[in-house]
Protein backbone atom coordinates (compact mmCIF):
# COMPACT_ATOMS: atom_id res chain seq x y z
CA UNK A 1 0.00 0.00 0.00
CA UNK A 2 1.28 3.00 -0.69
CA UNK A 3 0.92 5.65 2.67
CA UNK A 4 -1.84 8.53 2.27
CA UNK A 5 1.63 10.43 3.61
CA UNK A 6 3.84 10.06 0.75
CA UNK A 7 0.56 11.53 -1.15
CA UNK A 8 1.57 15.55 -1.34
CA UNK A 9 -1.76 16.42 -1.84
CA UNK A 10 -3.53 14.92 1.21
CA UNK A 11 -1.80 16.25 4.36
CA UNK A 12 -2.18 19.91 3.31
CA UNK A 13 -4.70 21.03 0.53
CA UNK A 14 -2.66 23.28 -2.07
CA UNK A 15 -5.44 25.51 -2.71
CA UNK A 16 -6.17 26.26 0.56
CA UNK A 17 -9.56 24.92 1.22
CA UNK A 18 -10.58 23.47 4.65
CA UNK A 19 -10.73 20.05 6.02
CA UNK A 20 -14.44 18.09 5.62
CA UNK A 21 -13.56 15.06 6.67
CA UNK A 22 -10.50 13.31 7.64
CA UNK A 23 -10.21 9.86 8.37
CA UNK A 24 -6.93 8.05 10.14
CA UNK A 25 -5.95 4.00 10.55
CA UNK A 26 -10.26 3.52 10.12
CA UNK A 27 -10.67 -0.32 10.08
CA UNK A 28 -14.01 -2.32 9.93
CA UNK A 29 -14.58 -5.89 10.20
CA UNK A 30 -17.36 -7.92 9.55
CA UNK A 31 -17.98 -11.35 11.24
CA UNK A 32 -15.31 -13.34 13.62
CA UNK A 33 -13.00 -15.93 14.08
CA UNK A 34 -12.34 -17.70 10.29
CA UNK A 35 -15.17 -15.95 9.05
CA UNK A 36 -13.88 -12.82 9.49
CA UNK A 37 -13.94 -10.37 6.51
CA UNK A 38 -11.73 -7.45 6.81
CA UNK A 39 -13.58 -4.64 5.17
CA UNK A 40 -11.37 -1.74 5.90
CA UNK A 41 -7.25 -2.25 6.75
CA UNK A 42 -6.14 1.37 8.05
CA UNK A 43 -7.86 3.85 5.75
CA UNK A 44 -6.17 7.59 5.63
CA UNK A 45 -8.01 9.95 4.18
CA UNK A 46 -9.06 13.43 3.49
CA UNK A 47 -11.48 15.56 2.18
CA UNK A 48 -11.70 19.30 1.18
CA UNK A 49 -14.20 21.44 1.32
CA UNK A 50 -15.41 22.40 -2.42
CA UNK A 51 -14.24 19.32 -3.60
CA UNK A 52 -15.81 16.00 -5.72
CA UNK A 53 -13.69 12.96 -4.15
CA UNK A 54 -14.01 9.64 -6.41
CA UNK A 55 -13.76 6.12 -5.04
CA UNK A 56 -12.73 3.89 -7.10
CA UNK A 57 -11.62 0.49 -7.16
CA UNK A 58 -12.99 -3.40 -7.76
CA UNK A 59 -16.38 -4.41 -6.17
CA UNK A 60 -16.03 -5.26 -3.00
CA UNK A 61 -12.55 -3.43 -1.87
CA UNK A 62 -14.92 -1.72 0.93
CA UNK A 63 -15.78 1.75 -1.08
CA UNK A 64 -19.58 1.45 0.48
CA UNK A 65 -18.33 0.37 3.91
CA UNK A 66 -16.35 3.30 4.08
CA UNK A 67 -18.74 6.04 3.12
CA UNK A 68 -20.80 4.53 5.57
CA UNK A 69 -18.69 4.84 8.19
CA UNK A 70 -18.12 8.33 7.09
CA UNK A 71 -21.76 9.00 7.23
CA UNK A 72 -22.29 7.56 10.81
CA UNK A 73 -23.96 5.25 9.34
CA UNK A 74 -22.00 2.23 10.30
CA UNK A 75 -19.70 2.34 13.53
CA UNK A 76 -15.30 1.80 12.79
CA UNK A 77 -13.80 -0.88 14.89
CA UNK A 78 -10.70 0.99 14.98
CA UNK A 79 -9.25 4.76 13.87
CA UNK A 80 -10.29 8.00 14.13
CA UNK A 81 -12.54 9.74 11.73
CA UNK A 82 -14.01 13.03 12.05
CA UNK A 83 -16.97 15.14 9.72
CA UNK A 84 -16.62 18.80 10.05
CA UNK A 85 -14.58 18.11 13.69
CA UNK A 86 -17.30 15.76 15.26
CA UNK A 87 -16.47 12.72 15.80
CA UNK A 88 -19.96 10.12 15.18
CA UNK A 89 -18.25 7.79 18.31
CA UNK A 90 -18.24 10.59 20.64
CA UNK A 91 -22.53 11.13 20.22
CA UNK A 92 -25.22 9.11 21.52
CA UNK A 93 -27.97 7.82 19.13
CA UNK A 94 -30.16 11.02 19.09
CA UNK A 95 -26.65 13.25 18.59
CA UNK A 96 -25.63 11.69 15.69
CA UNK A 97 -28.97 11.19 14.34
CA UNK A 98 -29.73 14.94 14.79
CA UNK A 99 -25.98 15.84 13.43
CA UNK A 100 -26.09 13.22 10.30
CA UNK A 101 -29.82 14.71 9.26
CA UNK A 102 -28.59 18.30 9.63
CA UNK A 103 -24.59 17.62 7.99
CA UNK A 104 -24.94 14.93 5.55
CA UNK A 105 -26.93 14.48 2.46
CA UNK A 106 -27.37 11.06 0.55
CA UNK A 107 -27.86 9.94 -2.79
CA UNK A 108 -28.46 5.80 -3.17
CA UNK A 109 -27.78 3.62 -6.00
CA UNK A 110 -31.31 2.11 -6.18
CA UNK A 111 -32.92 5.51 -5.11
CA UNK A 112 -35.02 4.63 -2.36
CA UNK A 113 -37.97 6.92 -3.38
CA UNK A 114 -41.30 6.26 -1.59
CA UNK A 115 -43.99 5.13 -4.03
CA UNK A 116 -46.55 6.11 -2.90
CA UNK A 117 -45.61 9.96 -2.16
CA UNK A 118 -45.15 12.22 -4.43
CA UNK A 119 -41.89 13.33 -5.81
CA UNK A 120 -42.41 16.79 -3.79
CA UNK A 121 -43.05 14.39 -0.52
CA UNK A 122 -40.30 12.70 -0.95
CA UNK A 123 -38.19 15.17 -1.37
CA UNK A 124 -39.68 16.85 1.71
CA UNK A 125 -38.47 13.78 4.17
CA UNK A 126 -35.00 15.53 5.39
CA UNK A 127 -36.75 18.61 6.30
CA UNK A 128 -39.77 17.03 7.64
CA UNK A 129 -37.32 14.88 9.89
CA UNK A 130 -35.60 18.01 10.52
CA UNK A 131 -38.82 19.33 12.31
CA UNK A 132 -40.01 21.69 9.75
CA UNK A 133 -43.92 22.29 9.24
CA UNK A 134 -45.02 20.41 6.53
CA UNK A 135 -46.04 23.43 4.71
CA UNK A 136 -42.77 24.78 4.77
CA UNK A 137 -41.22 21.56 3.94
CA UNK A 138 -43.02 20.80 0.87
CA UNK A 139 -42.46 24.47 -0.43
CA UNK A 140 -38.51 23.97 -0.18
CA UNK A 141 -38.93 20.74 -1.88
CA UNK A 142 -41.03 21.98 -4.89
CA UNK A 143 -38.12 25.22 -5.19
CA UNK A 144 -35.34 22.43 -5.13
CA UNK A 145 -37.22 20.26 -7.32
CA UNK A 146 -37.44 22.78 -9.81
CA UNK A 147 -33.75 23.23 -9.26
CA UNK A 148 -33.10 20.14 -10.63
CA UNK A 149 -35.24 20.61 -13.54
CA UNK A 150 -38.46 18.57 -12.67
CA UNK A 151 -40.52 21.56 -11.04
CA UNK A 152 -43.42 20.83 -13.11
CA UNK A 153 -43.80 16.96 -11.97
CA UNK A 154 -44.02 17.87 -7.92
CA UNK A 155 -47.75 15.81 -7.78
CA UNK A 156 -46.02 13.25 -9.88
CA UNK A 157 -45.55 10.01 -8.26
CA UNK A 158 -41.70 7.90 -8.84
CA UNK A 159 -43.27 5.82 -11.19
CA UNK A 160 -44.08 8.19 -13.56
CA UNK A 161 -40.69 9.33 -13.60
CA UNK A 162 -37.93 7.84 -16.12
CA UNK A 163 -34.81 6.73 -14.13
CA UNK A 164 -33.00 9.73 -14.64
CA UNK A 165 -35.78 11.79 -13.53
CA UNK A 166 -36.09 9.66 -10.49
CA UNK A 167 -31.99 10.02 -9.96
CA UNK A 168 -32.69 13.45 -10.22
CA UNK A 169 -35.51 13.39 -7.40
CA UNK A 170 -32.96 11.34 -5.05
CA UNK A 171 -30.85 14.49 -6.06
CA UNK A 172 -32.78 17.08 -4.68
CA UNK A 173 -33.64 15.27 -1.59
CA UNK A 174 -29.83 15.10 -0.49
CA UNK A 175 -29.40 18.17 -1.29
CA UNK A 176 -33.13 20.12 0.38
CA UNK A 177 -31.81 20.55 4.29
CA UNK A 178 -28.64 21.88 2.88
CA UNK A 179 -26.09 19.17 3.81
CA UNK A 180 -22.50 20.06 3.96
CA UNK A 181 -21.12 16.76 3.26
CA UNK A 182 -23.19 14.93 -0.22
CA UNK A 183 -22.45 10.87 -0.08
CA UNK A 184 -23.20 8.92 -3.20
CA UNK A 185 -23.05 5.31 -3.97
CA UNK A 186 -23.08 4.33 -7.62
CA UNK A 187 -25.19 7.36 -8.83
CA UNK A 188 -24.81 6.59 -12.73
CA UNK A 189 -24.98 3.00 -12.55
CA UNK A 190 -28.35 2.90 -13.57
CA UNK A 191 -27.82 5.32 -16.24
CA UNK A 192 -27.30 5.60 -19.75
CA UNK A 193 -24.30 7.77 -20.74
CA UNK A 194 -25.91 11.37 -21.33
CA UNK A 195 -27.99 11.30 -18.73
CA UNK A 196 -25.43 9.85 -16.12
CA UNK A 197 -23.70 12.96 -17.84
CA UNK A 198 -26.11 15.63 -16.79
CA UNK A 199 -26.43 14.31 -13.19
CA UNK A 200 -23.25 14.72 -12.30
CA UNK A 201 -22.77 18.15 -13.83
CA UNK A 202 -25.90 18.66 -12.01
CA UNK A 203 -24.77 17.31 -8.79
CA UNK A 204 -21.57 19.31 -8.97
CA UNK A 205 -22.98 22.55 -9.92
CA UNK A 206 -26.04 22.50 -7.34
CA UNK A 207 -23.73 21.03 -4.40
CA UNK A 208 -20.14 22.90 -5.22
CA UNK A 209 -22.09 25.99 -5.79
CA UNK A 210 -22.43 25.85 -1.62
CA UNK A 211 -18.38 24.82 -1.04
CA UNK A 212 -19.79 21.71 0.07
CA UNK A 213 -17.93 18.23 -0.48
CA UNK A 214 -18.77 15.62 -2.54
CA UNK A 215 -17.64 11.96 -2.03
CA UNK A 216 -18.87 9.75 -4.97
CA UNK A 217 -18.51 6.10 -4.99
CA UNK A 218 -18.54 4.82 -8.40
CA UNK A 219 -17.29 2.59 -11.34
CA UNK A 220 -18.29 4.63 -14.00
CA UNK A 221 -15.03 5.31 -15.77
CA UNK A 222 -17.44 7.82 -17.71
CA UNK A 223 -18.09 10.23 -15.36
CA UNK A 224 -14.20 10.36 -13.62
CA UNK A 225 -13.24 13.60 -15.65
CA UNK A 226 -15.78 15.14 -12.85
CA UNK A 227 -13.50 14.81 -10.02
CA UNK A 228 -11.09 16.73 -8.45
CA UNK A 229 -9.50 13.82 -7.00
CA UNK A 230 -9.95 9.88 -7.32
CA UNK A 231 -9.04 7.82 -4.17
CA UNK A 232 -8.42 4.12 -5.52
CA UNK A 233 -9.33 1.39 -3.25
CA UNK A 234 -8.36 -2.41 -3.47
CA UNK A 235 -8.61 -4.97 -0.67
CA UNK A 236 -10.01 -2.76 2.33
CA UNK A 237 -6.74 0.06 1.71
CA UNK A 238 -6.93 3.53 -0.11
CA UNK A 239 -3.58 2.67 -2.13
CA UNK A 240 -3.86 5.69 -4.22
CA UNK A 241 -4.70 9.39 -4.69
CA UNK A 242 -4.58 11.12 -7.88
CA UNK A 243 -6.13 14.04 -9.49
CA UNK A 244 -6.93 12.89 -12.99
CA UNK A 245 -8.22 9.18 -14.26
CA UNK A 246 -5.17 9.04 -16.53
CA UNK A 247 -2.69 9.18 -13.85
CA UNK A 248 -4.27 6.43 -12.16
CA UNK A 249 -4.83 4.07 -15.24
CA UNK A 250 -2.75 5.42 -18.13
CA UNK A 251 -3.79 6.18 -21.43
CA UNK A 252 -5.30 3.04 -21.90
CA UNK A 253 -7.80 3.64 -19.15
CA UNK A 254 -10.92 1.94 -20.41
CA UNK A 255 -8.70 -1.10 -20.85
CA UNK A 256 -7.21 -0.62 -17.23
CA UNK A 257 -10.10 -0.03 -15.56
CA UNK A 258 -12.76 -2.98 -17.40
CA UNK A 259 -12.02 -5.68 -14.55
CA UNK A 260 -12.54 -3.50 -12.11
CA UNK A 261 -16.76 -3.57 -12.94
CA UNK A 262 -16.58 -7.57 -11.92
């Protein structure tokens, strides 16, 4: 593995920008004795405020666990890892609840839209978990909707919606309370290439516009010229950071990087 502290980049930002999340020796492990499955190995990592971080790396090299962890939404075994200075182990169950609901928005592979609400109720559920009136809630959900393009399908249920438009739903309830931290997991997977496309320019522009952070789990080698950096994961270890797809797989990076789907 190579150390996040031979990485130049990592330790201290060269533009400047402040820490969102920084993450030191994080392991996670799944199961016991011979059964055990070593998720994470010592994960190091950083990352700025304003920025799109990429993970990237073969299924299964613990990309998902490790968002997770970063989202509170899974507890570390070992390691330290902090979002915006709070630390998820140091809160009790309403604390972190209260903190993730506020801090972090998500965006989910498979969606997870409720079908029977509308698009502008579903979008609503952050704020409405939040403790907004309902009122209030579903007007900030119709104004980010329309954000996103879709303003004039708020009564629409998800299964009216094409999958893009229902990626783009997911969008704009991550992004309604006004996270400052926006996890994804496989946002494009689903996709076809334009529109995978347009929702990430779309989920740059609306989140970066806010210097919030972006961490984007993903195999689509289609969408890496979107990131300011790409973290490469294989076997549970970060075991490389570059800025650019090319430096990680070469010229020959749709070759390089076709195993890694399996």
């Amino acid at each position: 593995m190579t150390a996040i502290a031979s990485q130049p980049n990592m330790q201290a930002d060269p533009a400047g920008r402040g820490l969102a999340v920084r993450c030191r020796a994080i392991t996670k492990n799944y199961g016991a004795g011979q059964s055990v499955v070593r998720a994470l190995r010592g994960i190091d990592l950083d990352v700025y405020l304003g920025e799109l971080l990429m993970l990237v790396g073969p299924s299964g090299c613990g990309k998902t666990t490790l968002i997770s962890v970063i989202a509170g939404v899974l507890d570390r075994d070992g390691g330290e890892c902090t979002v915006f200075g709070k630390d998820f182990s140091a809160m009790n169950s309403r604390e972190r609840t209260r903190f993730r609901g506020q801090t972090i928005g998500f965006v989910f592979q498979s969606f997870n839209l409720i079908p029977t609400l509308t698009i502008a109720e579903n979008v609503s559920v952050p704020l409405l978990l939040n403790g907004v009136h309902r009122r209030a809630a579903l007007a900030k959900a119709k104004e980010m909707l329309d954000t996103v393009g879709l303003g004039a399908r708020v009564n629409d249920t998800p299964n009216r919606l094409s999958g893009g438009q229902q990626q783009r739903v997911a969008i704009a309830r991550a992004l309604v309370h006004d996270p400052k931290l926006i996890v994804c997991d496989e946002p494009t997977s689903a996709l076809d290439h334009e529109t995978g496309h347009k929702i990430v320019e779309l989920l740059k522009g609306v989140a970066m516009g806010g210097n919030r952070s972006l961490v984007v789990v993903t195999h689509d080698n289609r969408i890496f010229d979107f990131a300011d950096r790409i973290a490469h994961m294989d076997d549970g270890q970060v075991d490389k950071i570059v800025g650019s797809a090319k430096e990680l797989y070469g010229p020959n990076m749709n070759a390089s990087h076709a195993g890694e789907k399996a």
